[in-house]
PDB file of N, CA and C in Angstrom:
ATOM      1  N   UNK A   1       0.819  -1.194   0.000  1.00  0.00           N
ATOM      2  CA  UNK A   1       0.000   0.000   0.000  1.00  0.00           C
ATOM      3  C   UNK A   1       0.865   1.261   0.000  1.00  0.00           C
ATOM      4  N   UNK A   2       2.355   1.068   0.756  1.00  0.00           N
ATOM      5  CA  UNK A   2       2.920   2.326   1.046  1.00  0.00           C
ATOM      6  C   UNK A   2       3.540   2.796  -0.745  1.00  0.00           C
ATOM      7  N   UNK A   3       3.900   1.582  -1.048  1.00  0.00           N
ATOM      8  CA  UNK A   3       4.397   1.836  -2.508  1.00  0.00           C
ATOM      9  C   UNK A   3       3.300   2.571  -3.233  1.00  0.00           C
ATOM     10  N   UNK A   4       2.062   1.790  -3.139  1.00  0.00           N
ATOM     11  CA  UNK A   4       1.030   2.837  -4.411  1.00  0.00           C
ATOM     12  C   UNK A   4       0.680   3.782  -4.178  1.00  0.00           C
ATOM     13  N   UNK A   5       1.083   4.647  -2.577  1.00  0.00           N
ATOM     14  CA  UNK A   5       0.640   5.734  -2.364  1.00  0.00           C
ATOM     15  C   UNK A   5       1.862   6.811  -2.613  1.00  0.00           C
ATOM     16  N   UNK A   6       3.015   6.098  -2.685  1.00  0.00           N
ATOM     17  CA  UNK A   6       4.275   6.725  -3.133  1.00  0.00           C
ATOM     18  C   UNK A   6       4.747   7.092  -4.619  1.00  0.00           C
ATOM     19  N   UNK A   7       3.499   6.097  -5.340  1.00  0.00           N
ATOM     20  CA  UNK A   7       3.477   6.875  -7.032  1.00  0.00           C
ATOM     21  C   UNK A   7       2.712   7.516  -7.702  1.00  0.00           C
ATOM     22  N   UNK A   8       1.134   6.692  -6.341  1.00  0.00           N
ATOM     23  CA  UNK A   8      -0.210   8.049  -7.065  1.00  0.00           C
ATOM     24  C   UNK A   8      -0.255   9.476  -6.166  1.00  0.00           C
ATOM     25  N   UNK A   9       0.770   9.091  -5.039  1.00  0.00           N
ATOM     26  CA  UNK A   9       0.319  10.634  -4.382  1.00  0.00           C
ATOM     27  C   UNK A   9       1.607  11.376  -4.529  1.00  0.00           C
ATOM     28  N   UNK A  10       2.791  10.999  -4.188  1.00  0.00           N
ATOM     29  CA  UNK A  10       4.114  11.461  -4.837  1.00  0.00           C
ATOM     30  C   UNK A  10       4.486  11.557  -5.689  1.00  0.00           C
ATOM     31  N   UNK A  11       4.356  11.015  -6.942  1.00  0.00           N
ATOM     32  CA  UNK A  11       4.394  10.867  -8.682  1.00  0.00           C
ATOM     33  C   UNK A  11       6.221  10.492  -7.889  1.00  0.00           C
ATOM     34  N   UNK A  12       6.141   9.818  -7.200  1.00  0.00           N
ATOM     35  CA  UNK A  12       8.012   8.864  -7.433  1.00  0.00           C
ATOM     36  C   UNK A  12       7.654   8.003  -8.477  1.00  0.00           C
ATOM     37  N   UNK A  13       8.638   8.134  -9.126  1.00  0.00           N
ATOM     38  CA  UNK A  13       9.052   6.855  -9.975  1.00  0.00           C
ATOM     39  C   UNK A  13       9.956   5.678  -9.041  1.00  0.00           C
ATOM     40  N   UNK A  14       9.257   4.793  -8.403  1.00  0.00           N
ATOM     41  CA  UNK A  14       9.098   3.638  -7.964  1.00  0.00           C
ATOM     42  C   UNK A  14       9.836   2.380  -8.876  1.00  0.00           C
ATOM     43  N   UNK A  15      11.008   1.818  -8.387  1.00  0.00           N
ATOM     44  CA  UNK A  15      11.707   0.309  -8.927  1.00  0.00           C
ATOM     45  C   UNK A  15      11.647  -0.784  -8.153  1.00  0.00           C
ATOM     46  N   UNK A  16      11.449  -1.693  -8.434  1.00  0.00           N
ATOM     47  CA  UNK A  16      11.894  -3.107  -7.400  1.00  0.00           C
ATOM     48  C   UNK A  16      12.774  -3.498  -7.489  1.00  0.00           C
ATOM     49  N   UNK A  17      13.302  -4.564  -6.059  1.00  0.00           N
ATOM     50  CA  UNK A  17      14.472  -5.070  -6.303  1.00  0.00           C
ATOM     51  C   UNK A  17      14.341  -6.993  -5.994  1.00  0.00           C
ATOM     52  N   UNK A  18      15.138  -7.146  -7.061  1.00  0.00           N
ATOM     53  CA  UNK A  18      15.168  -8.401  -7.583  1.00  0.00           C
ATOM     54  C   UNK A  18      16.019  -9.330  -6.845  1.00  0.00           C
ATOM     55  N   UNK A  19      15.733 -10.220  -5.757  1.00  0.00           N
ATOM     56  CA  UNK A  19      16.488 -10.825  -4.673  1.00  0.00           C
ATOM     57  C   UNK A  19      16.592 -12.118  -5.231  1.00  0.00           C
ATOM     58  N   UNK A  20      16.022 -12.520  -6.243  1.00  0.00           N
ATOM     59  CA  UNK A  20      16.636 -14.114  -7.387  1.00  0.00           C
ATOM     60  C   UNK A  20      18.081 -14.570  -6.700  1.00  0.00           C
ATOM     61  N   UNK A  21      18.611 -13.718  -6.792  1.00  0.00           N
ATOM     62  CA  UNK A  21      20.647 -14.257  -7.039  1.00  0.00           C
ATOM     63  C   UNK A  21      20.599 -14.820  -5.440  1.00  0.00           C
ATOM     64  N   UNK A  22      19.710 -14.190  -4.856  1.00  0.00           N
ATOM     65  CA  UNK A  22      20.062 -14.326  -3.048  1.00  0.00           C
ATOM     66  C   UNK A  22      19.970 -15.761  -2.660  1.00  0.00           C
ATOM     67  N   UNK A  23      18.575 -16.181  -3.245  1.00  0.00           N
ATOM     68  CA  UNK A  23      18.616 -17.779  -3.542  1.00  0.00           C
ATOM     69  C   UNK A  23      19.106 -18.905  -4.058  1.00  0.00           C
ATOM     70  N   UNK A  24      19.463 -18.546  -4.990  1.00  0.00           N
ATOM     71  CA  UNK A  24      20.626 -18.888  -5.709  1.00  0.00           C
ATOM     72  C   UNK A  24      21.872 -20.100  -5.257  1.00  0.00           C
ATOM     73  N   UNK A  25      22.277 -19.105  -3.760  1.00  0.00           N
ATOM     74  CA  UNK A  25      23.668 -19.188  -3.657  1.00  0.00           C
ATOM     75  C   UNK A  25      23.670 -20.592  -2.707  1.00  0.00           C
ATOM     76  N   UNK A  26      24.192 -20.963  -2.612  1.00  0.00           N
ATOM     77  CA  UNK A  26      24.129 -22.952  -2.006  1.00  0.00           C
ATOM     78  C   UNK A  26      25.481 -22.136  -0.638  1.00  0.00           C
ATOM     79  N   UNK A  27      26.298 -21.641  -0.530  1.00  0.00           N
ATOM     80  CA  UNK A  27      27.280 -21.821   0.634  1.00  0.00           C
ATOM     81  C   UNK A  27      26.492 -20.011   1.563  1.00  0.00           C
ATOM     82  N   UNK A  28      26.580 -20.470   2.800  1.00  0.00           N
ATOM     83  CA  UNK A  28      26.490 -19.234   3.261  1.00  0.00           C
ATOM     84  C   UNK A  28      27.196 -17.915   3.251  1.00  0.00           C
ATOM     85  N   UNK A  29      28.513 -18.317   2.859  1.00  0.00           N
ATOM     86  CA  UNK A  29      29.283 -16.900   2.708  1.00  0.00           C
ATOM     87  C   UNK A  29      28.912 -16.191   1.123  1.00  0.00           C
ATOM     88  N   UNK A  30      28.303 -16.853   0.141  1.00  0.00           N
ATOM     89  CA  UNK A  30      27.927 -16.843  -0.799  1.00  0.00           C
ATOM     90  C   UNK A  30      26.286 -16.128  -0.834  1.00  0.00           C
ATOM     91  N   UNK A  31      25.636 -16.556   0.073  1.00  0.00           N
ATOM     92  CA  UNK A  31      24.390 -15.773   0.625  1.00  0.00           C
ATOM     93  C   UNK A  31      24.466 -15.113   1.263  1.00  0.00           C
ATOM     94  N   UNK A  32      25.175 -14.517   1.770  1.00  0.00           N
ATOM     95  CA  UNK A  32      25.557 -13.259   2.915  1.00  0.00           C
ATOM     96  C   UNK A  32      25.613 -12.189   2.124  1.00  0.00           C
ATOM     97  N   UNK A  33      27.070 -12.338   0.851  1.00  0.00           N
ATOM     98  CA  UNK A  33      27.527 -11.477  -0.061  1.00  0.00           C
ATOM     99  C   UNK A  33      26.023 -11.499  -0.758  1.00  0.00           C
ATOM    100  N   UNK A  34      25.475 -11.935  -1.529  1.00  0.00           N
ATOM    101  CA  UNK A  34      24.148 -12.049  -2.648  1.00  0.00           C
ATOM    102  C   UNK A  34      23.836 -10.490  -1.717  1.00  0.00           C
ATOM    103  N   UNK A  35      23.172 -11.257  -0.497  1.00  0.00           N
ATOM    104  CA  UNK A  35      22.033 -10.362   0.154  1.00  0.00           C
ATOM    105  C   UNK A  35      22.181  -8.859   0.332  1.00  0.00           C
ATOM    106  N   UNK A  36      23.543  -8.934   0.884  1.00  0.00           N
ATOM    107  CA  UNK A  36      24.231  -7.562   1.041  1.00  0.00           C
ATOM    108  C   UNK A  36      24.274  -6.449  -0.691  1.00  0.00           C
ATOM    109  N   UNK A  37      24.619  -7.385  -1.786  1.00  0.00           N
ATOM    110  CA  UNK A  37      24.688  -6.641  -2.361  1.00  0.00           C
ATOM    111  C   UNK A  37      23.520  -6.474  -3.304  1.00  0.00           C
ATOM    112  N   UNK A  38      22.660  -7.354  -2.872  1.00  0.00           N
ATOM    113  CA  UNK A  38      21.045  -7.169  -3.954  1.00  0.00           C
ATOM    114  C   UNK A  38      19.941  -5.982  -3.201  1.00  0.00           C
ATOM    115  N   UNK A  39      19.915  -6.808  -1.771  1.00  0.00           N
ATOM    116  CA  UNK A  39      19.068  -5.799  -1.178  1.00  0.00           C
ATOM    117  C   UNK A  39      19.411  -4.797  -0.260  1.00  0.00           C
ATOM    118  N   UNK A  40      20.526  -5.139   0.524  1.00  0.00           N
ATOM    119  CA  UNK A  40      21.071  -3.620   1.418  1.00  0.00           C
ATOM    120  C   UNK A  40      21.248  -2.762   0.554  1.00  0.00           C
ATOM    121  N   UNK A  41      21.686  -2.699  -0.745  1.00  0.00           N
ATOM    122  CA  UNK A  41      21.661  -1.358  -1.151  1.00  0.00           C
ATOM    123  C   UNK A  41      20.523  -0.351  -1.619  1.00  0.00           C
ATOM    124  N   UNK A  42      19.691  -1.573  -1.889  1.00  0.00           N
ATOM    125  CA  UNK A  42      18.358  -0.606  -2.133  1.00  0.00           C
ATOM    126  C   UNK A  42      17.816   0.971  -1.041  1.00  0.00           C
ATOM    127  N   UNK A  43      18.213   0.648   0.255  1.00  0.00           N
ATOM    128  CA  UNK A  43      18.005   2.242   0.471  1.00  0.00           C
ATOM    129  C   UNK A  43      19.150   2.951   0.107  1.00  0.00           C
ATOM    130  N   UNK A  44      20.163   2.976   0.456  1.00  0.00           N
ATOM    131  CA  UNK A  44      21.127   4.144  -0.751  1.00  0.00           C
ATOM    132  C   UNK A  44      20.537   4.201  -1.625  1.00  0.00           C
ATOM    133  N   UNK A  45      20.039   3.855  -2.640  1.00  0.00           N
ATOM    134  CA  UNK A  45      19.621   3.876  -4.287  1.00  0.00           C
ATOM    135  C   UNK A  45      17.709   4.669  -3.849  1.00  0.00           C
ATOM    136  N   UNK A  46      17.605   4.792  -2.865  1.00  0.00           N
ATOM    137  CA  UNK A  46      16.577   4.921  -3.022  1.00  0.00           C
ATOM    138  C   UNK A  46      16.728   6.524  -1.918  1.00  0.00           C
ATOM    139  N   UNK A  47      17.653   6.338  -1.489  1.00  0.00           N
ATOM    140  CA  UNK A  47      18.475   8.410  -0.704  1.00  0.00           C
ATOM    141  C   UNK A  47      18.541   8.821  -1.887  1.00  0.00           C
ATOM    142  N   UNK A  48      19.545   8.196  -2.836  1.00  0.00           N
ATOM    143  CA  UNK A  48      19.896   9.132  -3.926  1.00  0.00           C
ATOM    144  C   UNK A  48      18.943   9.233  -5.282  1.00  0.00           C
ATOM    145  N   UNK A  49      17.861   8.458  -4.759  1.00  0.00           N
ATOM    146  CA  UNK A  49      16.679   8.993  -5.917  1.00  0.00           C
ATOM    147  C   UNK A  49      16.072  10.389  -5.779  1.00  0.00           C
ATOM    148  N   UNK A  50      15.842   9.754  -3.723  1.00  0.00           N
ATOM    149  CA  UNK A  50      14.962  11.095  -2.796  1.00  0.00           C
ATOM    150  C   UNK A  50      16.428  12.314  -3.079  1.00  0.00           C
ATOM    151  N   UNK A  51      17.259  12.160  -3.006  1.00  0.00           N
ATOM    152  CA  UNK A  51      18.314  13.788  -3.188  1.00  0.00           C
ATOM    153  C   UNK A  51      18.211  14.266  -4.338  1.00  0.00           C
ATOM    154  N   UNK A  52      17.746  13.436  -5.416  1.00  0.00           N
ATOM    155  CA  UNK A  52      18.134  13.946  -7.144  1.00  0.00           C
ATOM    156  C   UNK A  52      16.289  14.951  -6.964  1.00  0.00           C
ATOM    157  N   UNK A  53      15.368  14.455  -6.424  1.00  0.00           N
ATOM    158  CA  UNK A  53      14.151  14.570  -6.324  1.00  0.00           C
ATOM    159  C   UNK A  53      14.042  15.935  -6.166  1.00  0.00           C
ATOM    160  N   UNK A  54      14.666  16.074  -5.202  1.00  0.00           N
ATOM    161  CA  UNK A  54      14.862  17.254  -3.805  1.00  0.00           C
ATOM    162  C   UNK A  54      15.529  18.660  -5.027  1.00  0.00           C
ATOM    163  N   UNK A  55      16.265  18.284  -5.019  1.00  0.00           N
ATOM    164  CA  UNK A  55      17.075  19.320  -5.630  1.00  0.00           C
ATOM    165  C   UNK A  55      16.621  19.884  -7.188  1.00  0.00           C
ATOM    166  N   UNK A  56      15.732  18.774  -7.941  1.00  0.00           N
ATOM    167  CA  UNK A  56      15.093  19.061  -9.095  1.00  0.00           C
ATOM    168  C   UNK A  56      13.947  19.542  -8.907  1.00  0.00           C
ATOM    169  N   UNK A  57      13.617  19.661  -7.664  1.00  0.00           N
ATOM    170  CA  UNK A  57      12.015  21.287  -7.210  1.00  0.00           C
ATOM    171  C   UNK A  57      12.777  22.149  -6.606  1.00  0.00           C
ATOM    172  N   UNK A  58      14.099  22.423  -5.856  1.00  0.00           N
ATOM    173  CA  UNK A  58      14.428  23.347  -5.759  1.00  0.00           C
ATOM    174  C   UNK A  58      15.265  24.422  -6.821  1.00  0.00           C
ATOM    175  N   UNK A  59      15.215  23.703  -7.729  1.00  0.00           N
ATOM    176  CA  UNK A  59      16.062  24.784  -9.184  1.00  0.00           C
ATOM    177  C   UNK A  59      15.189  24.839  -9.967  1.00  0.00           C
TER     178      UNK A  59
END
């Protein structure tokens, strides 16, 4: 719900993230790395959507 209210009431342009590879991985140090780098980054990627956002209504 929080997502559809974040594209019909915010007009964000909204992405998903694709956690496939996370499963994937058969050894745990192998699923640790997946996870870290499929889904922890999604909030950075999603600061630097909200900063590009920010700054393109203030100019």
């Amino acid at each position: 719900m929080l997502i559809q209210r974040l594209i019909s009431e915010k007009m964000w342009s909204v992405h998903h993230s694709i956690a496939t590879d996370v499963f994937k991985e058969d050894r745990e140090e192998d699923l640790d790395e997946a996870w870290t780098n499929t889904v922890l980054q999604l909030p950075r990627y999603c600061e630097e959507i909200s900063q590009k956002r920010s700054l393109q209504y203030y100019y």
